[in-house]
Protein backbone atom coordinates (compact mmCIF):
# COMPACT_ATOMS: atom_id res chain seq x y z
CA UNK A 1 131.85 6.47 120.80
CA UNK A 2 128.98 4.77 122.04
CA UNK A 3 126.63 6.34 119.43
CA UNK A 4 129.01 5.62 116.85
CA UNK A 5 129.45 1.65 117.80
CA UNK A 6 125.47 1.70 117.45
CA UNK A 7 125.94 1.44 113.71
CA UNK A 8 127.35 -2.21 114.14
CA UNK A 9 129.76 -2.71 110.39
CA UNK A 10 129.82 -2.35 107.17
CA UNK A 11 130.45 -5.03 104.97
CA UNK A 12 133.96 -5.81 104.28
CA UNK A 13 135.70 -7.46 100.90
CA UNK A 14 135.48 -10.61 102.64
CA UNK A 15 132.12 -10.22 103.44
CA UNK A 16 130.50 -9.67 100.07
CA UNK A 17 132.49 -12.51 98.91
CA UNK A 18 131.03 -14.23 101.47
CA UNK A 19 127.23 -12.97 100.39
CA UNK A 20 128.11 -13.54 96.64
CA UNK A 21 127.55 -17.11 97.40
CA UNK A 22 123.91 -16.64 98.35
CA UNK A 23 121.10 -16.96 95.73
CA UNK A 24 119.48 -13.68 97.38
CA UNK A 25 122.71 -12.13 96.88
CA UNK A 26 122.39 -9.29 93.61
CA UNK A 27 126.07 -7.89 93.96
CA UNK A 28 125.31 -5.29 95.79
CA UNK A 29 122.07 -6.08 98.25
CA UNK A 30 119.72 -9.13 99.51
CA UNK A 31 116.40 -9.42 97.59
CA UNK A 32 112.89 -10.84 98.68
CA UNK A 33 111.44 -13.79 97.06
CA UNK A 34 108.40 -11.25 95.57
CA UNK A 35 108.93 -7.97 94.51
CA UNK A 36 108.78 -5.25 97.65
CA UNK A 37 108.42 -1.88 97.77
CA UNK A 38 108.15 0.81 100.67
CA UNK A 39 104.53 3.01 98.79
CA UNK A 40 105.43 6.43 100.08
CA UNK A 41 105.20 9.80 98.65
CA UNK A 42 106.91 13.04 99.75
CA UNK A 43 103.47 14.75 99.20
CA UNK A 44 102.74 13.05 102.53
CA UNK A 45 105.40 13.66 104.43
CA UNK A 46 104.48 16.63 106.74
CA UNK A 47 100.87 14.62 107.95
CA UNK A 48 102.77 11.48 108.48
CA UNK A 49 105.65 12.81 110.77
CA UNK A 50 103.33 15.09 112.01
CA UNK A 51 101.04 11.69 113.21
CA UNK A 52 104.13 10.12 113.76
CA UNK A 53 105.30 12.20 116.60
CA UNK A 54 102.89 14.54 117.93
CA UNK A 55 99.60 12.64 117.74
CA UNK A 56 100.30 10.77 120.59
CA UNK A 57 96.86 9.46 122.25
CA UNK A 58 96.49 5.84 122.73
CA UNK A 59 100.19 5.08 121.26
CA UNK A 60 101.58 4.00 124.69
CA UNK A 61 100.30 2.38 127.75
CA UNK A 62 98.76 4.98 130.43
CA UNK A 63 100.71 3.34 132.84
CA UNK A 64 104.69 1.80 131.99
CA UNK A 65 103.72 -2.30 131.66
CA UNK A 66 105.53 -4.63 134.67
CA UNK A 67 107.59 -7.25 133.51
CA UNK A 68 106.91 -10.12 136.21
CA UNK A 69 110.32 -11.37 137.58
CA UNK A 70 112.28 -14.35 136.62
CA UNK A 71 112.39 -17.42 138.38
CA UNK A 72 114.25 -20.49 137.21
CA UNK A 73 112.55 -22.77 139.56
CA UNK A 74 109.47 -22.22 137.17
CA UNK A 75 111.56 -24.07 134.75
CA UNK A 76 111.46 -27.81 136.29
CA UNK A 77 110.06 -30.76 134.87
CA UNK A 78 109.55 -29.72 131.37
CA UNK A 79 110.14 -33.27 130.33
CA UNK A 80 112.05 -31.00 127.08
CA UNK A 81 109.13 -29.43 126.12
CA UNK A 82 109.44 -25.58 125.12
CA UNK A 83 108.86 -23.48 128.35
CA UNK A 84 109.12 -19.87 127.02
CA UNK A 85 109.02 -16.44 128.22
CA UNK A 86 108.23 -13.00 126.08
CA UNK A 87 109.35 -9.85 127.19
CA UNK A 88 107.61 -7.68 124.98
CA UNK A 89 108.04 -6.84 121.07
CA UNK A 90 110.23 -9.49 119.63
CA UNK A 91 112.21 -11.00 122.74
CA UNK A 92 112.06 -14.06 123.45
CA UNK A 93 113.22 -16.66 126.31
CA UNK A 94 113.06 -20.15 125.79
CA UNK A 95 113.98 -23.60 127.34
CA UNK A 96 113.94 -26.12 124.90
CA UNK A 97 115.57 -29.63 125.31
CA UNK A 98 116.96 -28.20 128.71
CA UNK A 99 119.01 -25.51 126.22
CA UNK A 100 118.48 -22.14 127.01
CA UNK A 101 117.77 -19.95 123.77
CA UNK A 102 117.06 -16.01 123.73
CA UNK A 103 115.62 -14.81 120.42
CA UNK A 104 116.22 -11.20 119.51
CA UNK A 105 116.93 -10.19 122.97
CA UNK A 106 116.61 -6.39 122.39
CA UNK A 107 116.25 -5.39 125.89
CA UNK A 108 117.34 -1.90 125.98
CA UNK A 109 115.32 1.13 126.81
CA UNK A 110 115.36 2.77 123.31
CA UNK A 111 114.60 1.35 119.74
CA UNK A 112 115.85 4.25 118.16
CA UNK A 113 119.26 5.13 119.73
CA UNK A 114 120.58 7.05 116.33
CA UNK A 115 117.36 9.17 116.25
CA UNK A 116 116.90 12.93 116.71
CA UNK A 117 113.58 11.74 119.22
CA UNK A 118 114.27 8.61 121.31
CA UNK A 119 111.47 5.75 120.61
CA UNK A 120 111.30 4.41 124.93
CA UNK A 121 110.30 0.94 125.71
CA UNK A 122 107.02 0.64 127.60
CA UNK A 123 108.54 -1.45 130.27
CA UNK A 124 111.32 -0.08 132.36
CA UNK A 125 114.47 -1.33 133.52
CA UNK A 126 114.40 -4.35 130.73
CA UNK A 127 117.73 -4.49 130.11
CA UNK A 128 118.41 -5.46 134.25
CA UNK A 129 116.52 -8.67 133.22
CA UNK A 130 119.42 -10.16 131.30
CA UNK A 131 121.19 -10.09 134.66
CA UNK A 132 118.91 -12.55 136.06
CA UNK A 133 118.58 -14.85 133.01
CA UNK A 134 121.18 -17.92 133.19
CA UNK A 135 123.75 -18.99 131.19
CA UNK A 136 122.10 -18.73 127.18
CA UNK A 137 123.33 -21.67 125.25
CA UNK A 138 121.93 -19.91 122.12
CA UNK A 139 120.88 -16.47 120.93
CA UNK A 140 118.92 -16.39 117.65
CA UNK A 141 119.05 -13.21 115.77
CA UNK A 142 116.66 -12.38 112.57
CA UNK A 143 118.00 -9.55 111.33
CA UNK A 144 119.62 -6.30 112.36
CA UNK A 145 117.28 -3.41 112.47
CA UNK A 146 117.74 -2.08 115.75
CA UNK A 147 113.99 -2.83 117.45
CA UNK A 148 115.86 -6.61 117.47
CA UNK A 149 119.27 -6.45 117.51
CA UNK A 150 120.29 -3.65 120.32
CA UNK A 151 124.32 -2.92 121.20
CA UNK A 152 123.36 -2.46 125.00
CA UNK A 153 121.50 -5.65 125.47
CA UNK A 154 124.32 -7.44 123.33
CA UNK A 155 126.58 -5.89 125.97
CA UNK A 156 125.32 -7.33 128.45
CA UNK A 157 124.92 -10.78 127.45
CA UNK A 158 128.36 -11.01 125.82
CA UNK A 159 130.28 -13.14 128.74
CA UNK A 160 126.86 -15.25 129.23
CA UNK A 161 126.21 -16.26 125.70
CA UNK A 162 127.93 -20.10 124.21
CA UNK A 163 126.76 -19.58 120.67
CA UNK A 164 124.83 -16.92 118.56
CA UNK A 165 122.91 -18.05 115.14
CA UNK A 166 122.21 -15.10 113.16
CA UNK A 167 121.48 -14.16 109.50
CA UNK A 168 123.73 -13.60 107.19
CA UNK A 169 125.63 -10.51 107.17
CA UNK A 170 124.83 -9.73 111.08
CA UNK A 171 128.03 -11.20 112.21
CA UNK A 172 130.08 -7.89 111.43
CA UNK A 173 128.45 -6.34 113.97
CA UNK A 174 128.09 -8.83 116.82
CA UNK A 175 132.40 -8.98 115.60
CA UNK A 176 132.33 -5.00 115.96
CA UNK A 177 131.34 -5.37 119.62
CA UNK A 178 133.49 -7.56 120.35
CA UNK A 179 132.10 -11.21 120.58
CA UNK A 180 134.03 -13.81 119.38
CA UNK A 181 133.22 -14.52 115.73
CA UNK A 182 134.15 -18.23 116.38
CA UNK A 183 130.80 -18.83 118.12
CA UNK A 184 129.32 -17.06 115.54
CA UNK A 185 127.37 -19.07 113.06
CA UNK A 186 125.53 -17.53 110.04
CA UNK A 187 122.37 -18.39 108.51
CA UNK A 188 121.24 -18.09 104.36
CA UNK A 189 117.39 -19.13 104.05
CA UNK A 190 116.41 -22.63 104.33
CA UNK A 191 120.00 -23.26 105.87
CA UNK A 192 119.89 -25.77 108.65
CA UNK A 193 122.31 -26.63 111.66
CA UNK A 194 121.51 -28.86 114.50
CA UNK A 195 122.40 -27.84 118.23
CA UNK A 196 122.30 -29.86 120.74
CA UNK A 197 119.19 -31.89 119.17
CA UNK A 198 117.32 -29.16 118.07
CA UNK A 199 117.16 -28.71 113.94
CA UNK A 200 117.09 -25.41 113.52
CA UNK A 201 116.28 -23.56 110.08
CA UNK A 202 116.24 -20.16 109.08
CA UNK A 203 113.15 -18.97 107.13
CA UNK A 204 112.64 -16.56 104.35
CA UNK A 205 110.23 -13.48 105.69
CA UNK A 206 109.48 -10.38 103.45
CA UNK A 207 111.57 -7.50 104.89
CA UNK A 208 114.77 -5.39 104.83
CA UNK A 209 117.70 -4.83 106.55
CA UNK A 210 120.35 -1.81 107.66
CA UNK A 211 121.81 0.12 110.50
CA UNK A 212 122.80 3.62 108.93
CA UNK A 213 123.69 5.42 105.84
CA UNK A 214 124.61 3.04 103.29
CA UNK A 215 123.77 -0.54 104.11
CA UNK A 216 120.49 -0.90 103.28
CA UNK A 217 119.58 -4.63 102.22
CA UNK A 218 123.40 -5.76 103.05
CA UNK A 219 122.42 -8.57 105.70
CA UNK A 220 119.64 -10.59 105.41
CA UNK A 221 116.22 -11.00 107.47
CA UNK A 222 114.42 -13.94 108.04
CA UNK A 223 112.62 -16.25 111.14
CA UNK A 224 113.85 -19.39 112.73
CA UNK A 225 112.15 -22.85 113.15
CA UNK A 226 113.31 -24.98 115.67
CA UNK A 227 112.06 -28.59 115.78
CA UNK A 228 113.32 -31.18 118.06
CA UNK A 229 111.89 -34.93 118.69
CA UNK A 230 108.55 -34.23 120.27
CA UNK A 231 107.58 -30.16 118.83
CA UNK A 232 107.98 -27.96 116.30
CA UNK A 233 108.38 -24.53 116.88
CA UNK A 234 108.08 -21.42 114.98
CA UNK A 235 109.28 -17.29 115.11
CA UNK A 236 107.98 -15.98 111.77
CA UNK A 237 110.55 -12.75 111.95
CA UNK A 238 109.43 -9.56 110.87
CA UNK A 239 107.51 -9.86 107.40
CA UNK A 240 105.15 -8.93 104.72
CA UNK A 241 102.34 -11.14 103.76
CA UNK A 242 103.96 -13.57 101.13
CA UNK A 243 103.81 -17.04 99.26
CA UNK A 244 106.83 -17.91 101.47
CA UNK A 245 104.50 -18.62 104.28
CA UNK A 246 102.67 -21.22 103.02
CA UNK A 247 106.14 -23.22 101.28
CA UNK A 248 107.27 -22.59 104.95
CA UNK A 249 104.77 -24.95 106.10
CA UNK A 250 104.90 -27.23 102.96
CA UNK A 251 108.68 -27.67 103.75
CA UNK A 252 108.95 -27.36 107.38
CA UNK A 253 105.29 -27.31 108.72
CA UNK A 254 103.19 -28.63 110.96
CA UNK A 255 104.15 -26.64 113.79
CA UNK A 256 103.05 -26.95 117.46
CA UNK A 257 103.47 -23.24 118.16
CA UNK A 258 104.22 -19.78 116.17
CA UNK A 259 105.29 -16.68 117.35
CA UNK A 260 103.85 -14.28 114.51
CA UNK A 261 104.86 -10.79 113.71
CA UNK A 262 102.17 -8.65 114.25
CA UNK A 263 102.27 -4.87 115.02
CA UNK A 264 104.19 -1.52 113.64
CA UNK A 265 102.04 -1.91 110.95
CA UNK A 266 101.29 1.15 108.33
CA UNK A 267 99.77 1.47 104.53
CA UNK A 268 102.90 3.19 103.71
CA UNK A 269 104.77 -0.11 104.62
CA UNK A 270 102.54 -2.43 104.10
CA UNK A 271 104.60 -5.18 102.17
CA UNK A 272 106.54 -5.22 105.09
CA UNK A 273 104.48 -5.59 107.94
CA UNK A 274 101.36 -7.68 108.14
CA UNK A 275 98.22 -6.22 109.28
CA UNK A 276 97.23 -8.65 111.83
CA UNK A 277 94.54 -10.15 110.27
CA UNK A 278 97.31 -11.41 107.77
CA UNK A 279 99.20 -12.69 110.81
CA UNK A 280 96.81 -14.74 111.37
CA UNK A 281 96.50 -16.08 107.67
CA UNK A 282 100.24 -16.62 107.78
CA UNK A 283 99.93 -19.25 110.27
CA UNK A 284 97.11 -21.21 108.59
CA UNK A 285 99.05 -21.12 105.75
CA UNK A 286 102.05 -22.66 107.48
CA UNK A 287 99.72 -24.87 109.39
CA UNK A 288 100.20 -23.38 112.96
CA UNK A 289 98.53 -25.40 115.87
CA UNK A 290 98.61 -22.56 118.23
CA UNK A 291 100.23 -18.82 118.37
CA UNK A 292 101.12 -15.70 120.11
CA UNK A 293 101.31 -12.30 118.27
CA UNK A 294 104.71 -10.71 118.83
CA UNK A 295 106.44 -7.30 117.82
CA UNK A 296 103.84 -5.14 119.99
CA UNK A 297 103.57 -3.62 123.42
CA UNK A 298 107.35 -2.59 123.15
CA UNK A 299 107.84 0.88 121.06
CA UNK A 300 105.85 3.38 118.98
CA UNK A 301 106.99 2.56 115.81
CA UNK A 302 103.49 3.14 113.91
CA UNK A 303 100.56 5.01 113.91
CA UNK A 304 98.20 2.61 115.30
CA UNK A 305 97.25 2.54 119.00
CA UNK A 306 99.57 0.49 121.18
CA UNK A 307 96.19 -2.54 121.81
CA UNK A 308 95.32 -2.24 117.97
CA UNK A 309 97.71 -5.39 117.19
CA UNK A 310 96.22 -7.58 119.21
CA UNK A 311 92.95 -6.93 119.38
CA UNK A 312 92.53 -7.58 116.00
CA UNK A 313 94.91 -10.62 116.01
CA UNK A 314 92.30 -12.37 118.71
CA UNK A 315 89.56 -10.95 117.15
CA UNK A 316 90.50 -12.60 113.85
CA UNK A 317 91.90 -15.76 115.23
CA UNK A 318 88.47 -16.18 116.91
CA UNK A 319 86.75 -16.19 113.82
CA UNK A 320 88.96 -18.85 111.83
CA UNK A 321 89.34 -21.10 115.13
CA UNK A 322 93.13 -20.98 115.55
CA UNK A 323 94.10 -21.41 119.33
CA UNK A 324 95.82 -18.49 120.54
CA UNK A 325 97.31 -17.21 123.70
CA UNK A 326 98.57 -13.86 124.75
CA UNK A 327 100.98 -14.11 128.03
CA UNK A 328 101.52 -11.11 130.02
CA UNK A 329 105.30 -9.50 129.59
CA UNK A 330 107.54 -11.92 131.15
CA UNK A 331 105.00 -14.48 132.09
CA UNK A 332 105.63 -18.58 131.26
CA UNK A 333 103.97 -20.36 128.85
CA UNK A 334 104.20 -23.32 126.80
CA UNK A 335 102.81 -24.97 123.05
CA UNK A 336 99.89 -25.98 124.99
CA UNK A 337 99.13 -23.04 127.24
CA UNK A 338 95.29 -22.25 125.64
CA UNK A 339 94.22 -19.72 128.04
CA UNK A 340 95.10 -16.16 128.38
CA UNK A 341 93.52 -13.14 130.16
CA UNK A 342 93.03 -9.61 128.16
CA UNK A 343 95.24 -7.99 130.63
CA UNK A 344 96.16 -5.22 128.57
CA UNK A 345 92.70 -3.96 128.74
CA UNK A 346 92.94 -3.27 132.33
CA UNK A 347 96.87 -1.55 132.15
């Protein structure tokens, strides 16, 4: 049962009617703004699972990477500036305007729980940090590919979350797992709701969607600004390198602080997922002040060593003079934290 309630929903009639009104909407699936295609040929197959899988030197950390421990005194006095924590890939905690937000809190142990081999997290026992996390006024959800939204951790926050914001089409499965789809608010691009302050807008990114056979492309993917009276904040979601970026920070831009998609990276996939020098373009184009790379030091889900993202995110940052920090798995930080060690040389 529990593998089957991984698959979240499929789309009902109501649903699609629902989608239909959306100008991404075709009939049957949500576009991108520029065409997108996944380059791979069947020719390749047997090298690329082959380097997938068994060529495993360098993927992971030698040694499984400590998550320091929560402590909500660290929290005081932000005067309602963004305090934040990351805990690896995608997840992210955040105190903003004394609301507590969580940001594609995928938590659990395995980012492949459908698969024939199970993708682990680098960090163990993850998931027993939701326990320790307050009440979450807010989760934020991007999209529903399972490296971001994960049944277990969803689980476990149920009876601790007020309100979830997610994009459109993820609601059937938050609704499958039983949360209440009253505090359930979805999210077409550019759409805009303000909570508790904070103006928060969901973004176009260049990506895809699904859970299992068949529902490719039926929700849609996307990042989340949040701006309140004295910052502007930004999680680019999972993307290819696109025009979007820049009308993102024509429309919604200058931002204070960006947490940018960089890692699980591949040629095959490349209109998917930056390379992280492209990360780094992607927040001068949406005039970033400062950033963190994201969506690394979680899973294997490429080919690339496990450091590759981020060395080449600093080392390109560097060279076009964009501030940058890179906080150790859950360590706080805030839009003006500038200094960072390179402690995953030393893991």
């Amino acid at each position: 049962m529990k593998f089957l309630k991984q698959f979240g929903a499929k789309p009902s009639a109501t649903d699609l009617e629902r989608y239909s009104v959306s100008k991404n909407w075709t009939g049957k699936i949500f576009e991108n703004m520029e065409e997108t295609t996944m380059d791979f040929s069947w020719s390749e197959l047997p090298s690329f699972l082959k380097k997938q899988f068994f060529e495993k030197k360098g993927k992971t950390p030698v040694n499984s990477l400590e998550i320091k421990p929560f402590n909500n005194q660290n929290f005081a006095n932000s005067n309602d500036l963004m305090q934040s924590i990351w805990y690896g890939h995608s997840a992210i905690y955040m105190r903003l305007n004394q609301v507590n937000i969580l940001i594609d809190p995928m938590l659990g142990p395995d980012a492949a729980p459908i698969a024939p081999f199970a993708v682990a997290r680098f960090s163990e026992h993850a998931l027993d940090v939701i326990n320790d996390l307050p009440h979450i006024d807010l989760v934020l959800l991007s999209h529903d590919h399972y490296d971001h939204l994960d049944y277990d951790s969803i689980l476990r926050l149920k009876d601790k979350v007020g309100c979830f914001y997610v994009a459109l089409g993820v609601k059937r499965h938050l609704v499958s797992w039983g949360i209440n789809p009253d505090i359930i608010t979805e999210f077409d691009w550019w759409e805009n709701k303000t909570f508790k302050d904070i103006t928060i807008t969901f973004t176009p990114t260049r990506h895809f969607s699904g859970r299992g056979v068949g529902d490719r492309a039926q929700s849609l993917w996307g990042g989340w600004v949040l701006k309140t009276a004295k910052e502007n904040i930004w999680f680019s979601g999972d993307s290819g390198y696109g025009k979007h970026f820049k009308e993102i920070g024509d429309q919604l831009g200058p931002f204070d602080f960006a947490f940018m998609e960089c890692g699980q990276y591949n040629k095959n996939w490349h209109q998917i997922h930056m390379y992280p020098e492209e990360s780094i373009q992607a927040a001068i184009d949406a005039k970033v002040v400062n950033c963190m790379p994201v969506h690394w030091a979680g899973f294997v889900l490429a080919q690339h060593s496990w450091t590759d993202p981020v060395e080449r995110f600093t080392a390109k940052a560097t060279t076009e003079n964009l501030k940058y920090i890179v906080p150790k798995i859950g360590e706080l930080f805030t839009a003006k934290t500038n200094d960072s060690e390179m402690w995953w040389r030393e893991v």
